[in-house]
Each structure stands twice: as C-alpha cells, then as structure tokens.
C-alpha atoms as a PDB file:
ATOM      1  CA  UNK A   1       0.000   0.000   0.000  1.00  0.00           C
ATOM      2  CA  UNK A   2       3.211   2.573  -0.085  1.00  0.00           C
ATOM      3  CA  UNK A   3       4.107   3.576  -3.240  1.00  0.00           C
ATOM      4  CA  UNK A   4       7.801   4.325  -3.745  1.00  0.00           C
ATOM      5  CA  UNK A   5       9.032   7.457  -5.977  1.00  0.00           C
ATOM      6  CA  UNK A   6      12.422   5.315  -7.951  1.00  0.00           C
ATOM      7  CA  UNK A   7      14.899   8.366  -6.804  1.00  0.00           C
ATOM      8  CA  UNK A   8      14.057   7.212  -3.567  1.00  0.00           C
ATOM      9  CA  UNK A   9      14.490   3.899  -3.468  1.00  0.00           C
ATOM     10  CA  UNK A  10      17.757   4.004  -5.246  1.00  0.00           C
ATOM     11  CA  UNK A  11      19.029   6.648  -2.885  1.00  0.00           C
ATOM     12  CA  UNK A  12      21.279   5.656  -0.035  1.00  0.00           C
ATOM     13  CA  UNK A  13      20.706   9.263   2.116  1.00  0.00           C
ATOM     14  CA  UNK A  14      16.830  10.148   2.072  1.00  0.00           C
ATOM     15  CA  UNK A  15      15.166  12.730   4.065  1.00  0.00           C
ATOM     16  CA  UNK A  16      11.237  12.423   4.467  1.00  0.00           C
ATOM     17  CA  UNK A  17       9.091  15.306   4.805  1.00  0.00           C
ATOM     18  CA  UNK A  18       5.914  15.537   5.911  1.00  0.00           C
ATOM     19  CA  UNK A  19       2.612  17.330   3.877  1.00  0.00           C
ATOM     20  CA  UNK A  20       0.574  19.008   6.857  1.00  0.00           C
ATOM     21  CA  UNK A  21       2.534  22.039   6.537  1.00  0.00           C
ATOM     22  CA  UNK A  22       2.013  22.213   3.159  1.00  0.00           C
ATOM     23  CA  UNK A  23      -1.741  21.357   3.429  1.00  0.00           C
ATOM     24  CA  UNK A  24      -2.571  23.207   6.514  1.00  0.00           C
ATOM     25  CA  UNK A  25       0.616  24.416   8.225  1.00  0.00           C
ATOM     26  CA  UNK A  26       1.593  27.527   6.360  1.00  0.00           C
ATOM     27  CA  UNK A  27      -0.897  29.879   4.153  1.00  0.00           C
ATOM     28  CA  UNK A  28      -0.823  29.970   0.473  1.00  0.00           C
ATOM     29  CA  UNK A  29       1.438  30.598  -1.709  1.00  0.00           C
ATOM     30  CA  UNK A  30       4.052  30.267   0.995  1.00  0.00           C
ATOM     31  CA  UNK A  31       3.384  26.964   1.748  1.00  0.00           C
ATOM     32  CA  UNK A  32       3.767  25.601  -2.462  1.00  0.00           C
ATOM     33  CA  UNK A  33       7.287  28.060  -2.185  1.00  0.00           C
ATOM     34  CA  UNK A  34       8.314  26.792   1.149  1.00  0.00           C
ATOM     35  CA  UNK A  35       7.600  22.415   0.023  1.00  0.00           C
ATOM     36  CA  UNK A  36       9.702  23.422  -3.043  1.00  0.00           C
ATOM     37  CA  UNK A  37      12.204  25.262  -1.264  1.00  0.00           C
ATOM     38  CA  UNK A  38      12.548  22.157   1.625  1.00  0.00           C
ATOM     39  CA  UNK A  39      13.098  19.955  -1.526  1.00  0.00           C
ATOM     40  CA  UNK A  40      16.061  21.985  -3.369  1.00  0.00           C
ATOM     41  CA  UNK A  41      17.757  22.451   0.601  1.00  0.00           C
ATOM     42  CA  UNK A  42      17.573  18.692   0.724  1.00  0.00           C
ATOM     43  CA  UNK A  43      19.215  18.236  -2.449  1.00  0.00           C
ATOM     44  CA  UNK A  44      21.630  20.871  -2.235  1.00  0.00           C
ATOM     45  CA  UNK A  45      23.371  19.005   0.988  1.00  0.00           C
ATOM     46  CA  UNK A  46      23.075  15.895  -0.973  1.00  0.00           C
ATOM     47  CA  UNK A  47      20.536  14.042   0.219  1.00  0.00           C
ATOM     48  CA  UNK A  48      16.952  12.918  -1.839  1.00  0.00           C
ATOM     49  CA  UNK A  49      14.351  14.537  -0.347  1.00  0.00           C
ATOM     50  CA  UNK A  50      11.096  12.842   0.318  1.00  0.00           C
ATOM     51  CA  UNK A  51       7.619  14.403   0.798  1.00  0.00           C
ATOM     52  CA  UNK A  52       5.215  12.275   1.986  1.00  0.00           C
ATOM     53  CA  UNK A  53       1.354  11.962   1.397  1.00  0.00           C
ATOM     54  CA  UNK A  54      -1.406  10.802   0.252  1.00  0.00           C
ATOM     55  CA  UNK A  55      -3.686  10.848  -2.529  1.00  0.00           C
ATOM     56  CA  UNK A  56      -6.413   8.355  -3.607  1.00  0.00           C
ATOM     57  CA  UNK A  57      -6.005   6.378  -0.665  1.00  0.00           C
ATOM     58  CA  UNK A  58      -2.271   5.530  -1.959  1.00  0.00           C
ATOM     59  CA  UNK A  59       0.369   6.483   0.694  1.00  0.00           C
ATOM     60  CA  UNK A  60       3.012   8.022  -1.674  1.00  0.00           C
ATOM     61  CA  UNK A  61       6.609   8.566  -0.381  1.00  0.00           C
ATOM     62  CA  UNK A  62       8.669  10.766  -2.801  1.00  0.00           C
ATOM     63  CA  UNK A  63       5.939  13.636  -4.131  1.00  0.00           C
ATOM     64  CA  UNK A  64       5.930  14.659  -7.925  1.00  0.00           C
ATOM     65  CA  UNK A  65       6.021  17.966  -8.166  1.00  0.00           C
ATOM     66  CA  UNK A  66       2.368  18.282  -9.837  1.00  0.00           C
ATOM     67  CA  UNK A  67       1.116  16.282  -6.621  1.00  0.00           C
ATOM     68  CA  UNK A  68       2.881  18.552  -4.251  1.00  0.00           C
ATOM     69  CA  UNK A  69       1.196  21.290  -5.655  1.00  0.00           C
ATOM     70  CA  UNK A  70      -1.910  19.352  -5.461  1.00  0.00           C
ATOM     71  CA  UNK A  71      -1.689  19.190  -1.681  1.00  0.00           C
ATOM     72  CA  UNK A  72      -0.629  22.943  -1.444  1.00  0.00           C
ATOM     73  CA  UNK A  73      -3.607  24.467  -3.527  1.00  0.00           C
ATOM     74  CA  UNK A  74      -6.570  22.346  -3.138  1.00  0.00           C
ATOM     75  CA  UNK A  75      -9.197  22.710  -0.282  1.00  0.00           C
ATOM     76  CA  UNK A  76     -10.254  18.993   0.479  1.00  0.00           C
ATOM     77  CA  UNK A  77      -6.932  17.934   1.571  1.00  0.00           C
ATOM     78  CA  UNK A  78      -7.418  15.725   5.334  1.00  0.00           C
ATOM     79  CA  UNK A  79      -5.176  16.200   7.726  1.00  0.00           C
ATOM     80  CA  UNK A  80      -4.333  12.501   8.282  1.00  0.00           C
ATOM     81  CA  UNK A  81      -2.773  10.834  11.628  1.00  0.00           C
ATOM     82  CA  UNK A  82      -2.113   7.092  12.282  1.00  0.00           C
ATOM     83  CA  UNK A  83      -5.660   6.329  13.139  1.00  0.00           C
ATOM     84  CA  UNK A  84      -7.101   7.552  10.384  1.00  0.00           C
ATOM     85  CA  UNK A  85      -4.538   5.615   7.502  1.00  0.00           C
ATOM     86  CA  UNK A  86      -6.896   2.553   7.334  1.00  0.00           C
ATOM     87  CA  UNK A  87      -9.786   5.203   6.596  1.00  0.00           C
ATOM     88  CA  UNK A  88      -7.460   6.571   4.224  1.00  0.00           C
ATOM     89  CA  UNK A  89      -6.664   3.793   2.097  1.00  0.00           C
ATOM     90  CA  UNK A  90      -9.893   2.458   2.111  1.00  0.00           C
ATOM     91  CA  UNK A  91     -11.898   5.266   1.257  1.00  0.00           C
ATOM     92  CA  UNK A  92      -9.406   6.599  -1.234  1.00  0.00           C
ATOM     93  CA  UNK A  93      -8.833   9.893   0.618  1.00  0.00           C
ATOM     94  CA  UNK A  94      -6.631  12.694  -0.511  1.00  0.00           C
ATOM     95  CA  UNK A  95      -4.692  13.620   2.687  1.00  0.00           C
ATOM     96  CA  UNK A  96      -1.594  15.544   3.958  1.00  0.00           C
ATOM     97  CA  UNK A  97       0.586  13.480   6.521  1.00  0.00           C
ATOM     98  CA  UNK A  98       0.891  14.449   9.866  1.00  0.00           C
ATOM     99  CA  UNK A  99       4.481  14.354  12.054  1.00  0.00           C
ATOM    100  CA  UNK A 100       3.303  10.830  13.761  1.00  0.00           C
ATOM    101  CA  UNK A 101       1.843   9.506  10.176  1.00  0.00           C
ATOM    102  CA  UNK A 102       4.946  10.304   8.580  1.00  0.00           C
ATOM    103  CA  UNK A 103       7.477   8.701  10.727  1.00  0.00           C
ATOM    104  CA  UNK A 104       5.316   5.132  10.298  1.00  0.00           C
ATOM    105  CA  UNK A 105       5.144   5.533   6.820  1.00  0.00           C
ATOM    106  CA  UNK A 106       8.883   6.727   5.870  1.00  0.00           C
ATOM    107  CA  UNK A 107      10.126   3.701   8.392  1.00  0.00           C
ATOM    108  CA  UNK A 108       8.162   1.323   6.575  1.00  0.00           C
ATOM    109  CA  UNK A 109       9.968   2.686   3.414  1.00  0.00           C
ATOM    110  CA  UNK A 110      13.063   2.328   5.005  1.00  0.00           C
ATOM    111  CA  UNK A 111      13.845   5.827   5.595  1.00  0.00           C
ATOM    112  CA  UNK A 112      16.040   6.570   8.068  1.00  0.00           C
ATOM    113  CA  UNK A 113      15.651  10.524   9.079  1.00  0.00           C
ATOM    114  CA  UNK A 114      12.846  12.516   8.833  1.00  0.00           C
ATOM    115  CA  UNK A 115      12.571  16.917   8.838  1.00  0.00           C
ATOM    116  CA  UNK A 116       9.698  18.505  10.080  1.00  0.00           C
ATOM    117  CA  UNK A 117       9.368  22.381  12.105  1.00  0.00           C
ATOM    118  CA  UNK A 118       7.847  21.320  15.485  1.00  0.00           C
ATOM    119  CA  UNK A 119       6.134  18.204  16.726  1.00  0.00           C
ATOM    120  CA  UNK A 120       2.786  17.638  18.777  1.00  0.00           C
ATOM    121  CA  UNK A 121       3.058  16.867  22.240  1.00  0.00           C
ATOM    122  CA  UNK A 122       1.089  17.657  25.618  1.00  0.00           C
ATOM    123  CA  UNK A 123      -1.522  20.082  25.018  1.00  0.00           C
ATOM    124  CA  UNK A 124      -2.321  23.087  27.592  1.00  0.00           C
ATOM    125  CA  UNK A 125      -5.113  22.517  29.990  1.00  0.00           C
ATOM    126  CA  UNK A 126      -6.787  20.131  32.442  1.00  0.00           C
ATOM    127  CA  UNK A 127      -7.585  17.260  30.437  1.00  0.00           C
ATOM    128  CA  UNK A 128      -4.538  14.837  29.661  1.00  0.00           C
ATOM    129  CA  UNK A 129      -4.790  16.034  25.586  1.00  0.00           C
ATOM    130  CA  UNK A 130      -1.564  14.109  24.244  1.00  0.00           C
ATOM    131  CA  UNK A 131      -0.880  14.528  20.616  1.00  0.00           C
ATOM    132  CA  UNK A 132      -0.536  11.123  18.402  1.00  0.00           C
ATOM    133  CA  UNK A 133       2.869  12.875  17.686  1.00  0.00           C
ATOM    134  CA  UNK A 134       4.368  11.578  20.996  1.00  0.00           C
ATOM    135  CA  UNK A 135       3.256   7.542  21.110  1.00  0.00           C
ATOM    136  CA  UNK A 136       4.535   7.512  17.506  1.00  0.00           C
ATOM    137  CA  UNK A 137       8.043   9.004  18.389  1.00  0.00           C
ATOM    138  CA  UNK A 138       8.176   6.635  21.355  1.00  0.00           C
ATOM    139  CA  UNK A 139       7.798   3.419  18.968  1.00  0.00           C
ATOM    140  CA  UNK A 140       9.201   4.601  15.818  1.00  0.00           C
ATOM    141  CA  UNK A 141      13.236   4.032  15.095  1.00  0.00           C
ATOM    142  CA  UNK A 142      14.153   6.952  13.117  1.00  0.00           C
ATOM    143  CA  UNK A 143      15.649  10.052  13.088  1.00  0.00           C
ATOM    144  CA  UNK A 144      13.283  13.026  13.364  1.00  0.00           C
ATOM    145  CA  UNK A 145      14.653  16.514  13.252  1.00  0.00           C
ATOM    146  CA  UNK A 146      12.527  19.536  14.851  1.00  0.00           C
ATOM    147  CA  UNK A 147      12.622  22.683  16.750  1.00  0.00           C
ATOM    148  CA  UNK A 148      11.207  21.045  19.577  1.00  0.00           C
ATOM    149  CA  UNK A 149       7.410  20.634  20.291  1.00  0.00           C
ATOM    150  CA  UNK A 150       5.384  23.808  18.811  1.00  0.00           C
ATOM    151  CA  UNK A 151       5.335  26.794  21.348  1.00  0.00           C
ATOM    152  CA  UNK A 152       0.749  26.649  22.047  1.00  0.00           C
ATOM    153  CA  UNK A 153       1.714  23.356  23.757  1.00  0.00           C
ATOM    154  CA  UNK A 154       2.644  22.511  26.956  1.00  0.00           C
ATOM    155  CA  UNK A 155       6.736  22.404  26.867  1.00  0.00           C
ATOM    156  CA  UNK A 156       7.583  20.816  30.498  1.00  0.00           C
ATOM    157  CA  UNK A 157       4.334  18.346  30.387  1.00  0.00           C
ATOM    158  CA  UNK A 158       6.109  17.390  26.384  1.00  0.00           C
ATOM    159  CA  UNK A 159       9.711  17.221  27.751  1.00  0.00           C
ATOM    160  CA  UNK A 160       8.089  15.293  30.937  1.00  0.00           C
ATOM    161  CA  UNK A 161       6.031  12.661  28.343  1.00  0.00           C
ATOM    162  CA  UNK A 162       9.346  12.117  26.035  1.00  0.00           C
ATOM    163  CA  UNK A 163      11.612  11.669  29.281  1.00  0.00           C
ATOM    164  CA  UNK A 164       8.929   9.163  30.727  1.00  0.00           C
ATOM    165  CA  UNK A 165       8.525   6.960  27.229  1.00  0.00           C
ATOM    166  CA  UNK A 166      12.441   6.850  26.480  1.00  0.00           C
ATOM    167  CA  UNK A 167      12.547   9.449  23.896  1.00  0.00           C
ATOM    168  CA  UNK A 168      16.141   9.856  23.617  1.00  0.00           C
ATOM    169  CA  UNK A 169      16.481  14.056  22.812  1.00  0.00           C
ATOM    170  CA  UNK A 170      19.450  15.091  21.179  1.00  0.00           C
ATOM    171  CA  UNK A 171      20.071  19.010  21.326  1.00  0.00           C
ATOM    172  CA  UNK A 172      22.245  19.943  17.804  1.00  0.00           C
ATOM    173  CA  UNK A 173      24.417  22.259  18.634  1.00  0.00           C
ATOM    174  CA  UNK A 174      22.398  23.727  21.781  1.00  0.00           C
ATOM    175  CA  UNK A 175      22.020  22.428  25.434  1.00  0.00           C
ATOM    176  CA  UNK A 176      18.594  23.297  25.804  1.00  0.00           C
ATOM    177  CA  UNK A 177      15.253  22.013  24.180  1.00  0.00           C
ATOM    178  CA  UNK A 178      14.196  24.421  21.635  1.00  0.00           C
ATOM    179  CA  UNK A 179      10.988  26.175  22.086  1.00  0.00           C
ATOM    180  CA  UNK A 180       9.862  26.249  18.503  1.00  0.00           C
ATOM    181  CA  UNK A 181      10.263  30.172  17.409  1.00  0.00           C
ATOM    182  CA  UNK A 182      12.333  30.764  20.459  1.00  0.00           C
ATOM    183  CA  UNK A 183      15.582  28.888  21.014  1.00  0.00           C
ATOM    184  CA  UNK A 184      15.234  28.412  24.655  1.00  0.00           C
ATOM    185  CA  UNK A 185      12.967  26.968  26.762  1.00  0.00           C
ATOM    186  CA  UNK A 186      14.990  26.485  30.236  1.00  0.00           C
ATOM    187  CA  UNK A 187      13.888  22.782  29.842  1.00  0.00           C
ATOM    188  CA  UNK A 188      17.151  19.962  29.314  1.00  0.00           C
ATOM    189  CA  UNK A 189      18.211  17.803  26.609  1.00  0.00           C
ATOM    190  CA  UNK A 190      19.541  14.461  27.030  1.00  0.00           C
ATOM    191  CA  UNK A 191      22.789  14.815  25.300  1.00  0.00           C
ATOM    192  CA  UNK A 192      24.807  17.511  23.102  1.00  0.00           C
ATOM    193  CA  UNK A 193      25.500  16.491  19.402  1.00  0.00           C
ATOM    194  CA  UNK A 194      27.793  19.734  17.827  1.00  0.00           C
ATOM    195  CA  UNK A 195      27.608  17.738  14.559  1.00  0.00           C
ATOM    196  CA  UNK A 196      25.781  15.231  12.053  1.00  0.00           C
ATOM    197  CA  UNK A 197      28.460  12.600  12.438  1.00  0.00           C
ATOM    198  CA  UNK A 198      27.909  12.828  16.055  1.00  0.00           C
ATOM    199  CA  UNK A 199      23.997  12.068  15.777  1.00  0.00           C
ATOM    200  CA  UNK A 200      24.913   9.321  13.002  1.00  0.00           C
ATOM    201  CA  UNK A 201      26.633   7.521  15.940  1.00  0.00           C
ATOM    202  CA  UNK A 202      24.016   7.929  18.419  1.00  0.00           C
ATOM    203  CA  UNK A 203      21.376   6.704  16.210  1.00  0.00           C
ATOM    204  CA  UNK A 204      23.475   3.692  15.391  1.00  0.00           C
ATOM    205  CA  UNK A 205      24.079   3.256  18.880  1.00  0.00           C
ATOM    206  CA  UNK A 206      20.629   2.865  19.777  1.00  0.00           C
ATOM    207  CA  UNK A 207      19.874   0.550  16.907  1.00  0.00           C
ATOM    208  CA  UNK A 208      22.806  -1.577  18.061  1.00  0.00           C
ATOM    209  CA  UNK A 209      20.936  -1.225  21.441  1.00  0.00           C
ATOM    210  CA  UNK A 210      17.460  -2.506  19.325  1.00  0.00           C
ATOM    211  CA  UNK A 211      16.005   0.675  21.040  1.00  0.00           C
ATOM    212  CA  UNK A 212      12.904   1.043  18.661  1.00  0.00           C
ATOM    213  CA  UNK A 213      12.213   4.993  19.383  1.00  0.00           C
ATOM    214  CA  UNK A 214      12.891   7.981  17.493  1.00  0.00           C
ATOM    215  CA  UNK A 215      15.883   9.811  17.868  1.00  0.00           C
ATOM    216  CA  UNK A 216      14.895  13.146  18.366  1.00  0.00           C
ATOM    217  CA  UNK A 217      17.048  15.773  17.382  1.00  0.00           C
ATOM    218  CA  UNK A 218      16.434  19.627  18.332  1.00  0.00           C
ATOM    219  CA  UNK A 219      17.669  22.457  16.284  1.00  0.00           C
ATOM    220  CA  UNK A 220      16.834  26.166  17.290  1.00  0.00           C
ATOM    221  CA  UNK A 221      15.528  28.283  15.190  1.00  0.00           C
ATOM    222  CA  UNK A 222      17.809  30.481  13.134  1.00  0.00           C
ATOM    223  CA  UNK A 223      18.875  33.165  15.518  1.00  0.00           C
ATOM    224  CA  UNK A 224      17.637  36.070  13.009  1.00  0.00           C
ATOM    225  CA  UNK A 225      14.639  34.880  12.956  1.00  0.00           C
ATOM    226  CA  UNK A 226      14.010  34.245  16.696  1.00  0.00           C
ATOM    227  CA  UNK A 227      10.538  35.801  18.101  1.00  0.00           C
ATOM    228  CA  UNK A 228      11.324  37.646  21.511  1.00  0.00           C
ATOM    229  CA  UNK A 229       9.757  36.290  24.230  1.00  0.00           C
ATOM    230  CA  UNK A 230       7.331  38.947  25.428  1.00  0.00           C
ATOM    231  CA  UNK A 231       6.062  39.355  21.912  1.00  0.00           C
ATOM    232  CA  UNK A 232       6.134  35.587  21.642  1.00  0.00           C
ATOM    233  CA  UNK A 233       3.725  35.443  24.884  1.00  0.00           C
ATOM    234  CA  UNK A 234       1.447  38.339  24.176  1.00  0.00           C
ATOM    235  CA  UNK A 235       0.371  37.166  20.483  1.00  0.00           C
ATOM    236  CA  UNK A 236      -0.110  33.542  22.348  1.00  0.00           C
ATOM    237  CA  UNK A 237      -2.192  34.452  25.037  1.00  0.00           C
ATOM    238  CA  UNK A 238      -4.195  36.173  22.644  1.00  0.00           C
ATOM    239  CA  UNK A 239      -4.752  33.120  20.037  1.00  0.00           C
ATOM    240  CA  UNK A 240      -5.614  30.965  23.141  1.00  0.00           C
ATOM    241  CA  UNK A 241      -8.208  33.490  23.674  1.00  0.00           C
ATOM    242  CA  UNK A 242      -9.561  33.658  20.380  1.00  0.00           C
ATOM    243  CA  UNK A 243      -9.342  29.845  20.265  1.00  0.00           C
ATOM    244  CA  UNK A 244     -11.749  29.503  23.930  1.00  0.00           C
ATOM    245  CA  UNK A 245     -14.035  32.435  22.733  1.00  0.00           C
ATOM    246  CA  UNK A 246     -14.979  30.707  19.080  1.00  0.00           C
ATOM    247  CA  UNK A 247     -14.412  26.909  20.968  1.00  0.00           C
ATOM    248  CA  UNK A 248     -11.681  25.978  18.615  1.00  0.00           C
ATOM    249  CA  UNK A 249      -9.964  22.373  19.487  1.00  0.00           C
ATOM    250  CA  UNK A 250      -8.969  19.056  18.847  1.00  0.00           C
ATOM    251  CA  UNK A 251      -6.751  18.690  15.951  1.00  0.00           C
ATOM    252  CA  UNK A 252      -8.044  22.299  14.373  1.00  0.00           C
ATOM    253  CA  UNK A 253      -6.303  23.974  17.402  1.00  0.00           C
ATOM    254  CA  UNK A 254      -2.916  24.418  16.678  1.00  0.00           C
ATOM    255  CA  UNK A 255      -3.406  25.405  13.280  1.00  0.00           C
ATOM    256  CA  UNK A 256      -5.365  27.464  13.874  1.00  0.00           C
ATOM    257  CA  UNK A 257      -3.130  29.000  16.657  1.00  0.00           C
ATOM    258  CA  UNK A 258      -0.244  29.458  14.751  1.00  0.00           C
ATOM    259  CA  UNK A 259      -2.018  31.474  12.047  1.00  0.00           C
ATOM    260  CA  UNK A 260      -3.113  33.582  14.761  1.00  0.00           C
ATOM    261  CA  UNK A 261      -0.427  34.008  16.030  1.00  0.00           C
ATOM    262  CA  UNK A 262       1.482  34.579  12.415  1.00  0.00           C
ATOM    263  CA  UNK A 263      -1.629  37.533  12.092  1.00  0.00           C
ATOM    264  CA  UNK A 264      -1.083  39.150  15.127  1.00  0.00           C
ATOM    265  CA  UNK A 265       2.588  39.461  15.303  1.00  0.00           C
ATOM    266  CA  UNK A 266       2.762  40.558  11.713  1.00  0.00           C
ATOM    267  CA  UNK A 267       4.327  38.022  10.076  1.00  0.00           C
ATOM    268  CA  UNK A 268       7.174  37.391  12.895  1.00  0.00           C
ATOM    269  CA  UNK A 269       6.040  33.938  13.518  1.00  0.00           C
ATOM    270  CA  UNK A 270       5.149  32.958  10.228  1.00  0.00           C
ATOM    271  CA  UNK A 271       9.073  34.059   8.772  1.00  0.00           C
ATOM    272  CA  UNK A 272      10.047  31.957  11.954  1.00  0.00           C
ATOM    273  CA  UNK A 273       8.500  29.018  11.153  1.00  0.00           C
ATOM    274  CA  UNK A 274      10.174  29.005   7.240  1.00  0.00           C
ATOM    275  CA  UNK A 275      13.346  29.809   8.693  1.00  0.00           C
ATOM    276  CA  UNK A 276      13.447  26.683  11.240  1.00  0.00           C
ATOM    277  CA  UNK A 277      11.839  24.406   8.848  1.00  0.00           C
ATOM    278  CA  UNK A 278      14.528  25.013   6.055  1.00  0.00           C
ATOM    279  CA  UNK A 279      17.083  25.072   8.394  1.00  0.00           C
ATOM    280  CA  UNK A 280      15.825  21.374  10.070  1.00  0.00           C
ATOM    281  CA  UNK A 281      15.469  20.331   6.041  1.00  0.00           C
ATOM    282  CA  UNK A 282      19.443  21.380   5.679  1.00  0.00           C
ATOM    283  CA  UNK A 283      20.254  19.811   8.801  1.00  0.00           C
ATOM    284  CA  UNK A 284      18.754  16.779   8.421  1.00  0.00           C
ATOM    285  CA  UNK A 285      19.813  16.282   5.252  1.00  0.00           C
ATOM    286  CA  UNK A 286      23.448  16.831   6.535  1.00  0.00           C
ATOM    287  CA  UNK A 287      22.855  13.954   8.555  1.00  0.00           C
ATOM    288  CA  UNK A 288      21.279  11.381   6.261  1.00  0.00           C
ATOM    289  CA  UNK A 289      24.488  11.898   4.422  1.00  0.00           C
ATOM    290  CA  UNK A 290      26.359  11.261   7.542  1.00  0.00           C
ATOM    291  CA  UNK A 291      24.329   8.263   8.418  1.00  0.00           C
ATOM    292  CA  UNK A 292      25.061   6.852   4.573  1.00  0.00           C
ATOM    293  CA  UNK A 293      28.992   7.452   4.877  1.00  0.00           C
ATOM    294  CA  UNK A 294      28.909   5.773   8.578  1.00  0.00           C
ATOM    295  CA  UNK A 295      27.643   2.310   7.328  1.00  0.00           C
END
C-alpha cells in the first residue's frame, strides 16, 4: 500500500518530509514556495528529499512535483494521523501526513531521518490532551529533526512525556530544548550532538541497542529569525483566547493558533517558522548523508 518514488528507493541518504505544513501548516502561496524550497535544501546538501502523502487512498513517499502542488492548492486535503490511515486507504482519501503519520510511513519505506518544524506533544489545559505525535516518536526508530514541540503546547508536560517513554532528545548544537520560534525553553536535553556525524553515531548506537524509538534531534531556530519572548507570549495568550471564545480544538487547534499568532505578530512567527523548517530540512539532510557514509 506505499508507493515508492524510484529516486528514492535508489538513494542511499533520504530525508522524508511531511505534507501538513504544506496542506494546513503555512498559508498559500508560501506553503507551495516553502515544500519546493525544503526539496532543493535537501538536495543541495546531498541528500533525496522525500515528501510524503497521500492521494487516492495511496500512501506516496517521494511527491511529484504536480502532486505537491496538489496538496498545497486544493481545499479537500485531510489532515491525516495514524488512526485515520486505514480510513485513508480504504476510502481513497486525498490527505496531507501528519508528524506521527509520517514517521510510520517513511520507516516502513526504510527511511532513516525525517525533517519537520515542530512536533505535537502535551496540550495546555486540564484534560490529559496528548498529541498522536508523541506515542509515535516513542515506537518509531528513526531520526526526526525539529525545533522542539510547537510553542501553544505545553513544553515541560512534552519534555516530561518524552523523558517518561524513552525518547532519547538530542540538542544539535544547543544544550537546551528548543521552544519552537524561540531557542530556549529552560527545559534539558539528554545529550549535546555539535555535529551530524555525532547524531549518526548515536542513532546507530541505539539501533545496536534494538532501542525502537525515534531519535529526536532539536535544532533552534535560526537566531535572526528568533521571536522575543514577550512578543512571543502576548500574540499567544491572545490566540488561546480567540481559540476559547470561538471553541476551537482538537486537531483544528494548533493550526489554527499558529495562524493567529502569524496575524497578530505581523508576520514574525510565520518568517520563523520558514526559517526553522529550512534550516531542520538542511540539517537533516546533513545527517542522512552522515548516516550513509557511517555504514
């Protein structure tokens, strides 16, 4: 049921990406410019790159171009996590991968590391809201390459989760975890790796170790593009707001947040975001290539 582009099966270094920022993670026409642009940053380090989704209920790893652009410009795209693939395939749904969905599907390819801008995690309230994000990374073996856990969730309750389910957290080139558009959070990393031979070793240390988690490997965002943190807190304290007041939630809420948040700070968060996700894209591609060269 996964259908495998032939540059990417032939490739040695591959870097998956996923389609729900494309779909629904960025507005148009930055999100077409920013897929393409994640696909030439790939290529550029040497590495394939990947983009994962789906279309007529076919899970498709290695997007044509003309399908990319599918994803990016039409409006019936799903937003499609683990439990929904078998509704996927059997209803023949057109649908943009989420983090979780696109770790189980580029593993099952064979792909070793996987670029994304921020996962899921422990959402902010009362009720124990855990994204599918987290049990995925906890049973998946592969390499996933963030900014941390996006900034409308709840950081230490995320960190706590990953700690608690063996999610071995790999700061790259920082000693903190990354807070999404900010590059600290106060909140620890397991280990410092300063390079991508460095995280090719620990990854191939836990696979020696038949550790079957993701490696999870935090890269700030680029420091030019870092959103200070009071503006960082105002414009998210007044997307929660708008989010309670029009009863917003589920998996519509952090989309939605983030483009509120990308409104009311003018376009700070949104630059943010492209920044870190072409920067994780060059990164993890950097790696990949390590991973190849290491055996």
């Amino acid at each position: 049921m996964i259908e495998i582009a032939p540059e990417v099966a032939d490739a040695q270094a591959v870097v998956a990406l996923e389609s729900t920022v494309i779909a629904h993670g960025l507005p148009r026409p930055a999100n077409l410019e920013t897929a393409q642009r994640l696909e030439q940053i790939v290529r550029a380090a040497g590495a394939v790159p990947a983009t994962v989704g789906i279309l007529a209920g076919k899970l498709k790893v290695g997007l044509g171009a003309e399908e990319v652009q599918r994803l990016a410009e039409e409006d019936n795209i799903r937003k499609v996590s683990t439990r929904d693939l078998p509704i996927a395939v059997a209803e023949g749904w057109d649908g943009a991968t989420t983090v979780a969905t696109t770790c189980w599907i580029a593993h099952r390819a064979g792909i070793k590391v996987f670029a994304t801008g921020g996962t899921g995690g422990v959402h902010r309230g009362a009720l124990p809201d855990v994204s599918a994000d987290l049990p995925e990374l906890a049973r998946t073996p592969i390499v996933v390459v963030c900014s941390g856990a996006k900034i409308v969730l709840d950081l230490p309750a995320t960190r706590e989760w990953l700690e608690t389910h063996g999610v071995t957290v790999v700061g790259y080139q920082c000693d903190e975890f990354p807070a999404f558009y900010s590059r600290r959070s106060g909140l620890p990393v397991d280990t410092r790796a300063n390079s991508p031979a460095q995280v090719a070793a620990l990854f191939q240390a836990q696979r020696g170790l038949g550790i079957d988690s993701a490696l999870l490997v935090t890269v700030p965002v680029p420091e030019d593009f870092e959103v200070p943190q009071p503006q960082l807190q105002t414009v998210l304290d007044q997307a929660l707001e708008s989010a309670e007041r029009d009863g917003i939630g589920g998996r519509e809420l952090t989309p939605f947040l983030l483009s509120q948040m990308a409104r009311r700070s003018h376009g700070s968060t949104l630059r943010a975001n492209i920044a870190l996700l072409e920067n994780n894209a060059r990164v993890a591609a950097e790696i990949a290539v390590a991973l190849e060269a290491a055996g």
